[in-house]
N, C-alpha and C. Protein backbone atom coordinates (compact mmCIF):
# COMPACT_ATOMS: atom_id res chain seq x y z
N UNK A 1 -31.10 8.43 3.96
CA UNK A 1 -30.59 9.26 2.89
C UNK A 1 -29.37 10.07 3.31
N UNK A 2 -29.53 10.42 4.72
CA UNK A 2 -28.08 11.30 4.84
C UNK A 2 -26.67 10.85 4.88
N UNK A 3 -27.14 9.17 5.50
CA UNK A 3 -26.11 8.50 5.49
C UNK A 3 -25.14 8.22 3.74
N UNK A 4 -26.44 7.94 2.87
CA UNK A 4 -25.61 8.05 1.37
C UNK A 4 -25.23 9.13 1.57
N UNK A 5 -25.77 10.36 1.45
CA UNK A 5 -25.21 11.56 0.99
C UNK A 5 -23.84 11.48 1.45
N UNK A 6 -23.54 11.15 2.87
CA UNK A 6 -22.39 11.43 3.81
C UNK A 6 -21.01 10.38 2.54
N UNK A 7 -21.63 9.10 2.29
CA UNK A 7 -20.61 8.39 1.54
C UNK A 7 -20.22 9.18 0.51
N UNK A 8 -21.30 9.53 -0.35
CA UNK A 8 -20.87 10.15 -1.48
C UNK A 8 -19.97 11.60 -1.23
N UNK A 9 -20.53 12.10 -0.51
CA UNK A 9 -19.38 13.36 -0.46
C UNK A 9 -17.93 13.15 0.49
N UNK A 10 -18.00 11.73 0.94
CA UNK A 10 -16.16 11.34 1.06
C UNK A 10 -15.83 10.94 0.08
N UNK A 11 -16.55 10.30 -0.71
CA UNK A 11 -15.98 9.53 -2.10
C UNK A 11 -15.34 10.69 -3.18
N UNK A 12 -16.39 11.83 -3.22
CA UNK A 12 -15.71 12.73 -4.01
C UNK A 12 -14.50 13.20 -3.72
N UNK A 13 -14.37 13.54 -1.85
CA UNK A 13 -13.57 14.42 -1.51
C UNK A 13 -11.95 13.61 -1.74
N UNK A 14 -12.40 12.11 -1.75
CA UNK A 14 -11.30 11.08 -1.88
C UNK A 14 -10.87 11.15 -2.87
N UNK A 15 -11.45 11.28 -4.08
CA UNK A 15 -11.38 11.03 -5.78
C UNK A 15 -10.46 12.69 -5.75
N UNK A 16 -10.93 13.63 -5.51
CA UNK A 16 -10.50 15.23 -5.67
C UNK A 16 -9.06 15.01 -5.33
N UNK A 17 -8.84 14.60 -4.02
CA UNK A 17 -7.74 14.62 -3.19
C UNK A 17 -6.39 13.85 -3.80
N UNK A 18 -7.02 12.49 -4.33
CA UNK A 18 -5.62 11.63 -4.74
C UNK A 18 -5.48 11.56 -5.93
N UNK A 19 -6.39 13.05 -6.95
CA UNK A 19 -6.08 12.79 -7.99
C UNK A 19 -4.64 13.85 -8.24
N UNK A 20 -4.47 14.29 -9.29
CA UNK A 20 -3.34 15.04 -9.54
C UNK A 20 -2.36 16.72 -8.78
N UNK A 21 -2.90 16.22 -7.84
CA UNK A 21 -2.33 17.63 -7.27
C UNK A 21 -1.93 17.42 -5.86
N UNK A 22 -1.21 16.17 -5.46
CA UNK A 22 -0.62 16.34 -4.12
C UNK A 22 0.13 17.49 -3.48
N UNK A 23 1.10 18.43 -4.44
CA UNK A 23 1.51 19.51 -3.46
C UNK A 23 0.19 20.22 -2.98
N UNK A 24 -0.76 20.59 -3.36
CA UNK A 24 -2.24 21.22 -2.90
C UNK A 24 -2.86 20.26 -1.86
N UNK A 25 -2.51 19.21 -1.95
CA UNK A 25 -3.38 18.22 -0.75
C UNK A 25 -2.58 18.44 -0.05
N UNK A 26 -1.38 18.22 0.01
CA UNK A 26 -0.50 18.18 1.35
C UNK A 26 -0.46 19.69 2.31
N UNK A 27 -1.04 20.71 1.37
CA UNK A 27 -0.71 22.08 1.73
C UNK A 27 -2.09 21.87 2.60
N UNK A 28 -3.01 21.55 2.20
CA UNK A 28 -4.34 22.10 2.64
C UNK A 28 -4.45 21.54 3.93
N UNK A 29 -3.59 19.79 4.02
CA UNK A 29 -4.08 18.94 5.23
C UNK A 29 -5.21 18.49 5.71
N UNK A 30 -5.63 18.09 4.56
CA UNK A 30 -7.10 17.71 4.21
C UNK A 30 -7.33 16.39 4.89
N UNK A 31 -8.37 16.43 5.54
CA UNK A 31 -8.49 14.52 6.19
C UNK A 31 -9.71 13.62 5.71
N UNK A 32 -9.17 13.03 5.06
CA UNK A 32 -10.79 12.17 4.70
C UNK A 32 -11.13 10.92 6.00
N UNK A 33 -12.45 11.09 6.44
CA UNK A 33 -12.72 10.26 7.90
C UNK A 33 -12.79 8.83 7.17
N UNK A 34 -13.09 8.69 5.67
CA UNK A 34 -13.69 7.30 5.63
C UNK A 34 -14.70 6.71 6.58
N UNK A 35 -14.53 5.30 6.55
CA UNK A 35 -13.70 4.47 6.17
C UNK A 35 -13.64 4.26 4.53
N UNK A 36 -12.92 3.79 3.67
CA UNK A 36 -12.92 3.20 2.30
C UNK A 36 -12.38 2.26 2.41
N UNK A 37 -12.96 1.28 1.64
CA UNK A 37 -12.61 -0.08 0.93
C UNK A 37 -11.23 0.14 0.29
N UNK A 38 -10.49 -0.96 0.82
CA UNK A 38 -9.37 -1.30 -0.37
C UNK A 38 -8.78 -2.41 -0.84
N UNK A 39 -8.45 -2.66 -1.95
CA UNK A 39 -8.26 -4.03 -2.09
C UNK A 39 -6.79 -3.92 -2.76
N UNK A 40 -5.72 -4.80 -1.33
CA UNK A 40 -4.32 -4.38 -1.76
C UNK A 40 -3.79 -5.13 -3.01
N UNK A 41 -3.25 -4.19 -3.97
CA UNK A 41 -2.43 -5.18 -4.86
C UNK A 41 -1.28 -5.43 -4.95
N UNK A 42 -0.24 -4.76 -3.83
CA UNK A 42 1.08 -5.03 -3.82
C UNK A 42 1.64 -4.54 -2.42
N UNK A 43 1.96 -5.16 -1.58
CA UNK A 43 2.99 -5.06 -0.11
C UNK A 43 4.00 -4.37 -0.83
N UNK A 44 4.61 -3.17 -0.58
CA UNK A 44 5.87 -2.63 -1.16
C UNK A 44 6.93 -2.72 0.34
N UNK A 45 6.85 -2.49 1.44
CA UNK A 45 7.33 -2.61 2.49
C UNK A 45 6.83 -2.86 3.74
N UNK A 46 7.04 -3.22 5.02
CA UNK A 46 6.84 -3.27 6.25
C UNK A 46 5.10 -2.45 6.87
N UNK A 47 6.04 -1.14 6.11
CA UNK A 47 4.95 0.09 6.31
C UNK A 47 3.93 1.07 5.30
N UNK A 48 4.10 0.10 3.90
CA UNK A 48 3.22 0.76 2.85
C UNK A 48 2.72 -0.29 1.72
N UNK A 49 1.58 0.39 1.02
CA UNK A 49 1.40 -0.69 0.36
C UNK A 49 0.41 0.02 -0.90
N UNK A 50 0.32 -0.81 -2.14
CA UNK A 50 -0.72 -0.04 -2.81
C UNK A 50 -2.07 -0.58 -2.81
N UNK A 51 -2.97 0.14 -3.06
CA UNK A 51 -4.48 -0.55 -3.18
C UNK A 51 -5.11 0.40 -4.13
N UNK A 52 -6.34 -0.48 -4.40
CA UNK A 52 -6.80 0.03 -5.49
C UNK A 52 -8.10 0.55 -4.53
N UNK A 53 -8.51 1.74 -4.30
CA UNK A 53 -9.89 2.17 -3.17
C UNK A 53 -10.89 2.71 -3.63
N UNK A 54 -11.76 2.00 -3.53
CA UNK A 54 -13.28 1.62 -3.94
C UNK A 54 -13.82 2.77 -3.33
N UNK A 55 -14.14 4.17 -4.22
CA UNK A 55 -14.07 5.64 -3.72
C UNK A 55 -15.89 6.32 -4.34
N UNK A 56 -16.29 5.46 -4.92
CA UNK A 56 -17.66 5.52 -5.53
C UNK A 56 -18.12 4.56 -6.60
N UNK A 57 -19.49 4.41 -6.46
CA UNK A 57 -19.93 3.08 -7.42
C UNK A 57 -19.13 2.80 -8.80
N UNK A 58 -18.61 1.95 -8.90
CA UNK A 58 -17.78 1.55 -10.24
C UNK A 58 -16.53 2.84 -10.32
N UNK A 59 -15.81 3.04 -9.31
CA UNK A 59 -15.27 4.05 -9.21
C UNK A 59 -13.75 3.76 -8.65
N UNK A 60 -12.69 3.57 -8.86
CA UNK A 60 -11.28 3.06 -8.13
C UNK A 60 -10.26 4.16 -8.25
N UNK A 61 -9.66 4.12 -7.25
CA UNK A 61 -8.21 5.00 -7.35
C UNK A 61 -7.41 4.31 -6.85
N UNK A 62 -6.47 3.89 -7.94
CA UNK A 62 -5.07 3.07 -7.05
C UNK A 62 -4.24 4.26 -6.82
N UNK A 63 -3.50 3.65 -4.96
CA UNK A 63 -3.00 4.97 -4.43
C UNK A 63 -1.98 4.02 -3.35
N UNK A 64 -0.89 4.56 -3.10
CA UNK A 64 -0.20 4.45 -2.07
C UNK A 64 -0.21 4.87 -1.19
N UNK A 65 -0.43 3.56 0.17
CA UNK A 65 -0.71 3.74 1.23
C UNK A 65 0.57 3.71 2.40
N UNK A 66 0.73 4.65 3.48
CA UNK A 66 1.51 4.47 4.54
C UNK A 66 0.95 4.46 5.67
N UNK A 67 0.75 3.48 6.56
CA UNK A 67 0.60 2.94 7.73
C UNK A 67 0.75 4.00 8.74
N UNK A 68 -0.07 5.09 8.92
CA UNK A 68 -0.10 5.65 10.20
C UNK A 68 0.31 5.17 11.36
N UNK A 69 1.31 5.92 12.13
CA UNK A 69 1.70 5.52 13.90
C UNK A 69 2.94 4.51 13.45
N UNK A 70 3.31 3.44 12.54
CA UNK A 70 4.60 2.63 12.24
C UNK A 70 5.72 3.27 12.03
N UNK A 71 6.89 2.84 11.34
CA UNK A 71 8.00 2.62 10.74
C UNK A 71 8.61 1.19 10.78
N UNK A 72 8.84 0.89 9.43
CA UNK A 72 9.25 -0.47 9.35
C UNK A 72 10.80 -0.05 8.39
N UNK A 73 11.35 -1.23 9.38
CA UNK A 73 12.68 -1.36 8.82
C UNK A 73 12.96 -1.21 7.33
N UNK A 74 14.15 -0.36 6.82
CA UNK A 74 14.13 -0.22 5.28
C UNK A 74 14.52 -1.13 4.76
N UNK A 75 14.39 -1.94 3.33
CA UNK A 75 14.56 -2.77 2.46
C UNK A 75 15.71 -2.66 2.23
N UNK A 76 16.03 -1.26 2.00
CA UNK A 76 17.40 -0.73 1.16
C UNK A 76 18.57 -0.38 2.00
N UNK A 77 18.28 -0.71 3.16
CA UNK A 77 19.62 -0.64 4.09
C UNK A 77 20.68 -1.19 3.91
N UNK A 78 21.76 -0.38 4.16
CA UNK A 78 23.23 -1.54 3.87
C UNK A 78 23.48 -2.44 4.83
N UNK A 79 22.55 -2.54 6.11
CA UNK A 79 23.12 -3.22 7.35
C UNK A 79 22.58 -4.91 6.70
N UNK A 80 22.93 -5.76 6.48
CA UNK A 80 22.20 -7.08 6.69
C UNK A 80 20.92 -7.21 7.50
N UNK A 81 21.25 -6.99 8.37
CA UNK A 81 20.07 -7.67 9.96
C UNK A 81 18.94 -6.51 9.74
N UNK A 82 19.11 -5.31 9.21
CA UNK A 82 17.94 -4.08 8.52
C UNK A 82 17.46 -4.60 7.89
N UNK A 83 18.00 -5.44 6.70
CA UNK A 83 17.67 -6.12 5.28
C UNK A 83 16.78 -7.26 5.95
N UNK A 84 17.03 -8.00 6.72
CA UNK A 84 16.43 -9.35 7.30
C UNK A 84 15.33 -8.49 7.88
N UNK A 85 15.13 -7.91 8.53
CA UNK A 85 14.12 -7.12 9.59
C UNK A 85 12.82 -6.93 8.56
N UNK A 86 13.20 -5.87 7.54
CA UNK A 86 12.61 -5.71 6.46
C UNK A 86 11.98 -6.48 5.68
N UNK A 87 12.27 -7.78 5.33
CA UNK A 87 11.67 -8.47 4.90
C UNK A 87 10.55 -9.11 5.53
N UNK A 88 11.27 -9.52 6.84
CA UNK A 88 10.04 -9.99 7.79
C UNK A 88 8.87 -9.33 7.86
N UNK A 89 8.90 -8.13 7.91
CA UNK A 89 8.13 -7.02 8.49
C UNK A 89 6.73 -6.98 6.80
N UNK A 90 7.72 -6.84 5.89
CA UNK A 90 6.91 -6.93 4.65
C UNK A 90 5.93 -7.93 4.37
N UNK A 91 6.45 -9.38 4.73
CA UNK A 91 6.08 -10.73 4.42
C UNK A 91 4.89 -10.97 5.87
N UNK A 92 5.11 -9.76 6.89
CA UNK A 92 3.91 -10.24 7.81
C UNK A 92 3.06 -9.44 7.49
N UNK A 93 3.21 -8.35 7.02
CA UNK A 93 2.60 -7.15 6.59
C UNK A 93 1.39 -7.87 5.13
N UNK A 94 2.00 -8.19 4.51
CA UNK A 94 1.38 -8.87 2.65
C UNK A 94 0.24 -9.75 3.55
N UNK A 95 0.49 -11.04 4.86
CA UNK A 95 -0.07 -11.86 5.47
C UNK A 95 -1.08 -11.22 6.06
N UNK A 96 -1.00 -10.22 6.81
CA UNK A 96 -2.37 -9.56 7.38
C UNK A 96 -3.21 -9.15 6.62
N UNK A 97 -2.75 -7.83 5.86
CA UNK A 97 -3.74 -7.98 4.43
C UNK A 97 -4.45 -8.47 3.99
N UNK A 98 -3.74 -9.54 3.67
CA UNK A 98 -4.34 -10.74 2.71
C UNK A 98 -5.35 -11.27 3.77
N UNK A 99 -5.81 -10.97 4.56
CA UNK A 99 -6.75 -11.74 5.90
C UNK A 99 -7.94 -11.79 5.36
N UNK A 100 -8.64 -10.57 5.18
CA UNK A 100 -9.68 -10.46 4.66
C UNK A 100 -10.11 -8.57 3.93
N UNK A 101 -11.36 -8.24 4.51
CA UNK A 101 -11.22 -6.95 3.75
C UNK A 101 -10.39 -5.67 4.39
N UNK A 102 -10.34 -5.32 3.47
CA UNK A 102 -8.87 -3.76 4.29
C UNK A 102 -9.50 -2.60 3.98
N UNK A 103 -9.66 -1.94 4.88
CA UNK A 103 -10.36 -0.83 5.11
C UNK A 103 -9.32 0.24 5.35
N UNK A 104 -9.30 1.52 5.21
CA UNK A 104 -8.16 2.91 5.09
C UNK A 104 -9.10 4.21 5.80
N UNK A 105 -9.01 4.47 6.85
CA UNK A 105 -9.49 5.81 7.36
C UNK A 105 -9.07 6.56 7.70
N UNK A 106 -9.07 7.98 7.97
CA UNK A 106 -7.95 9.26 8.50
C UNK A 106 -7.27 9.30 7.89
N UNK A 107 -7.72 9.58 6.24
CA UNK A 107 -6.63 9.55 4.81
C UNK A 107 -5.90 11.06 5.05
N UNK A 108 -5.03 11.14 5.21
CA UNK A 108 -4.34 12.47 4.65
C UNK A 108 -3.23 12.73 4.13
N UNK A 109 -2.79 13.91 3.21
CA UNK A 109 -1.30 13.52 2.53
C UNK A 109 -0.27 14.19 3.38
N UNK A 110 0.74 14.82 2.69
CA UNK A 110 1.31 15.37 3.93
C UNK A 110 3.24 14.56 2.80
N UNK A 111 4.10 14.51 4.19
CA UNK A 111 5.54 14.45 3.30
C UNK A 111 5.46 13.33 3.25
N UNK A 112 5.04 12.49 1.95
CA UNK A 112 5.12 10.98 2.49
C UNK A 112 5.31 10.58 0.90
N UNK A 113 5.80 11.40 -0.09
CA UNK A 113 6.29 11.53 -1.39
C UNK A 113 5.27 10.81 -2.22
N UNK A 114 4.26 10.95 -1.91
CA UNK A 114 2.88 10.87 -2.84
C UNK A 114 2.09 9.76 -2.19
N UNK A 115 2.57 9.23 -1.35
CA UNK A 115 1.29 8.32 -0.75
C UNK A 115 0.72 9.38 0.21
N UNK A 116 -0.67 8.58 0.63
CA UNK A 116 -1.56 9.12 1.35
C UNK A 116 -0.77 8.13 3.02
N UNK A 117 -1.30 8.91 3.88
CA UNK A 117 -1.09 8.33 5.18
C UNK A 117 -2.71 7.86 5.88
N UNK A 118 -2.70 7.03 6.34
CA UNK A 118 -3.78 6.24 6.61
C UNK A 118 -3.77 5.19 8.00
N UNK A 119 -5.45 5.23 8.54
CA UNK A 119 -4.99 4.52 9.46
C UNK A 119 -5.99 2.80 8.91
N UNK A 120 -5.12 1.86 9.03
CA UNK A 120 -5.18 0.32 8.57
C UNK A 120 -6.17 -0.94 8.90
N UNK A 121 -7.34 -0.94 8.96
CA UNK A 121 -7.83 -2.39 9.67
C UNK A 121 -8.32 -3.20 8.76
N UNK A 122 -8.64 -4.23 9.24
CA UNK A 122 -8.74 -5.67 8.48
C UNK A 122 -10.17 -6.10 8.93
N UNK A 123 -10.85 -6.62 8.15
CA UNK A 123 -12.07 -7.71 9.10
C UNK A 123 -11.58 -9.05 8.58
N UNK A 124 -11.71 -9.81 9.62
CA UNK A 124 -11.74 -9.64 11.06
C UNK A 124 -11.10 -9.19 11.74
N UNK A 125 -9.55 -9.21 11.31
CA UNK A 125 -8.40 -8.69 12.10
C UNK A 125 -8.26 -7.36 13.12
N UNK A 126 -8.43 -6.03 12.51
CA UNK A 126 -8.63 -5.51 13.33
C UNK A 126 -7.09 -4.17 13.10
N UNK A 127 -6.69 -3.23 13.55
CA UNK A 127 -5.75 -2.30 13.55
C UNK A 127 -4.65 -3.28 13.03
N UNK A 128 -4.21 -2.80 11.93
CA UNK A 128 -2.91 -3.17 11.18
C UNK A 128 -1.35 -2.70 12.18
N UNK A 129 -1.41 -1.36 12.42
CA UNK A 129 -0.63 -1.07 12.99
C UNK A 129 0.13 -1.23 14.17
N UNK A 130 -0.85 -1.79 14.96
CA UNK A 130 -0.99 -2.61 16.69
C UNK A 130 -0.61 -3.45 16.39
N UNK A 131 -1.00 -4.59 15.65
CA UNK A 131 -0.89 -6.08 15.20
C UNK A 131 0.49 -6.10 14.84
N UNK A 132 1.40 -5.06 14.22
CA UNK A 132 2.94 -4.93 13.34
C UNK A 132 3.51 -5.04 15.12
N UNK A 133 2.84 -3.41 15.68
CA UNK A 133 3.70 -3.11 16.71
C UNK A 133 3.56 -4.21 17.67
N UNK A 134 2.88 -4.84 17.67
CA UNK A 134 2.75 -6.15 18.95
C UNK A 134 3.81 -7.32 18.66
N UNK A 135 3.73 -7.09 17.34
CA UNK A 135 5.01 -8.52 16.70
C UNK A 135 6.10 -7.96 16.55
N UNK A 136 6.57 -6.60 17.30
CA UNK A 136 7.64 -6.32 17.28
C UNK A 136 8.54 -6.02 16.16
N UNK A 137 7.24 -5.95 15.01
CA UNK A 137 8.12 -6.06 13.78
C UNK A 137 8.34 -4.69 12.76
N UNK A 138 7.85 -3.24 13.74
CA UNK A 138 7.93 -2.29 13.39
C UNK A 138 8.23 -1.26 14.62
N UNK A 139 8.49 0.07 14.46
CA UNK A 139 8.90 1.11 15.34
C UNK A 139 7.38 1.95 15.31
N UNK A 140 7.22 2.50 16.96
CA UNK A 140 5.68 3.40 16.70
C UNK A 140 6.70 4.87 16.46
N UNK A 141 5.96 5.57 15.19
CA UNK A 141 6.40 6.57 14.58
C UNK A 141 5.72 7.62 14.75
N UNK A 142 5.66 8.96 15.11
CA UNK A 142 5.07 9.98 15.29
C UNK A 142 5.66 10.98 14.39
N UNK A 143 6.19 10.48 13.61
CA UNK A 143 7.17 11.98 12.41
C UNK A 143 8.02 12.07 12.98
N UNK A 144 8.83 13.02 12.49
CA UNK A 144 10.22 13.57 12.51
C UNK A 144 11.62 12.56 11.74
N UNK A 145 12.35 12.49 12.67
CA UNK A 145 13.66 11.79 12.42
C UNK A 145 13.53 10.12 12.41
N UNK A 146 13.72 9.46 11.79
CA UNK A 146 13.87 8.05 11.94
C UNK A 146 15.04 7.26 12.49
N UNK A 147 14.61 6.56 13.59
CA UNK A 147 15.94 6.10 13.92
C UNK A 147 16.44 4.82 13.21
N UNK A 148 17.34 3.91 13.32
CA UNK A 148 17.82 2.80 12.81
C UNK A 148 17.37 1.73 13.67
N UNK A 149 17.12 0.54 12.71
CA UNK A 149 16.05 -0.88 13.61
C UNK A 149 17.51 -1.74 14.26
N UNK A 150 18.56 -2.02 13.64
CA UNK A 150 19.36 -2.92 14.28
C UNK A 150 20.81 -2.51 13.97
N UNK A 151 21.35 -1.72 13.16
CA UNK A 151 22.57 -1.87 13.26
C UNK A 151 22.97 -0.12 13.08
């Protein structure tokens, strides 16, 4: 029984959190441990993506997700070889995903212009973020300043 209880009161705290009041979430620095279910419906870049997260019985919040510890090359760069980088990074990114189930833990908001920040695994796969950084196809990010991937 404690173990439900424990789900249900992340599920709420999840539902509370990503509903309408991100300047208040981001202020508070609220962390949800999860894990939650998610089932992605769109790769937007390298390093984010949306899902719809299975937050209590018959219960969904589609929410934008950013890849804790990454940075992936921008889409919208004027450099070419940024633009090429970017895509790669997206198109391996959509591929892992798509592996099997995707799980989101260490939800928190913070400056990330309304997505939640999150950390990524897959079954079977395993850390999303390792798997990017091992293929070389992202930067490990700790905040602050972003540097440029190639040009």
């Amino acid at each position: 029984m404690p173990h439900l209880f424990h789900k249900a009161f992340v599920a709420v705290l999840l539902a509370g959190a990503l509903s309408a009041q991100p300047v208040a979430f981001a202020a508070r620095r609220e962390v949800i441990s999860g894990p939650v279910e998610a089932r992605v419906l769109r790769v937007i870049d390298g390093d984010t993506f949306v899902a719809e997260a299975h937050v209590w019985p018959g219960q969904r919040i589609r929410v934008s997700v950013r890849i804790r510890g990454v940075d992936a090359p921008e889409l919208r760069s004027r450099c070419a070889a940024e633009k090429a980088a970017a895509r790669k990074a997206r198109a391996v990114l959509d591929r892992l995903l798509a592996e099997g189930s995707v799980w989101i833990s260490d939800i928190s908001g913070g400056k990330y212009y309304g997505r939640v920040l999150a950390d990524v695994t897959t079954e079977p796969g395993g850390d999303v973020a390792s798997r990017l950084l091992d293929a070389r196809l992202v930067a490990a990010y700790g905040g602050g300043r972003r540097v440029s991937f190639v040009c």
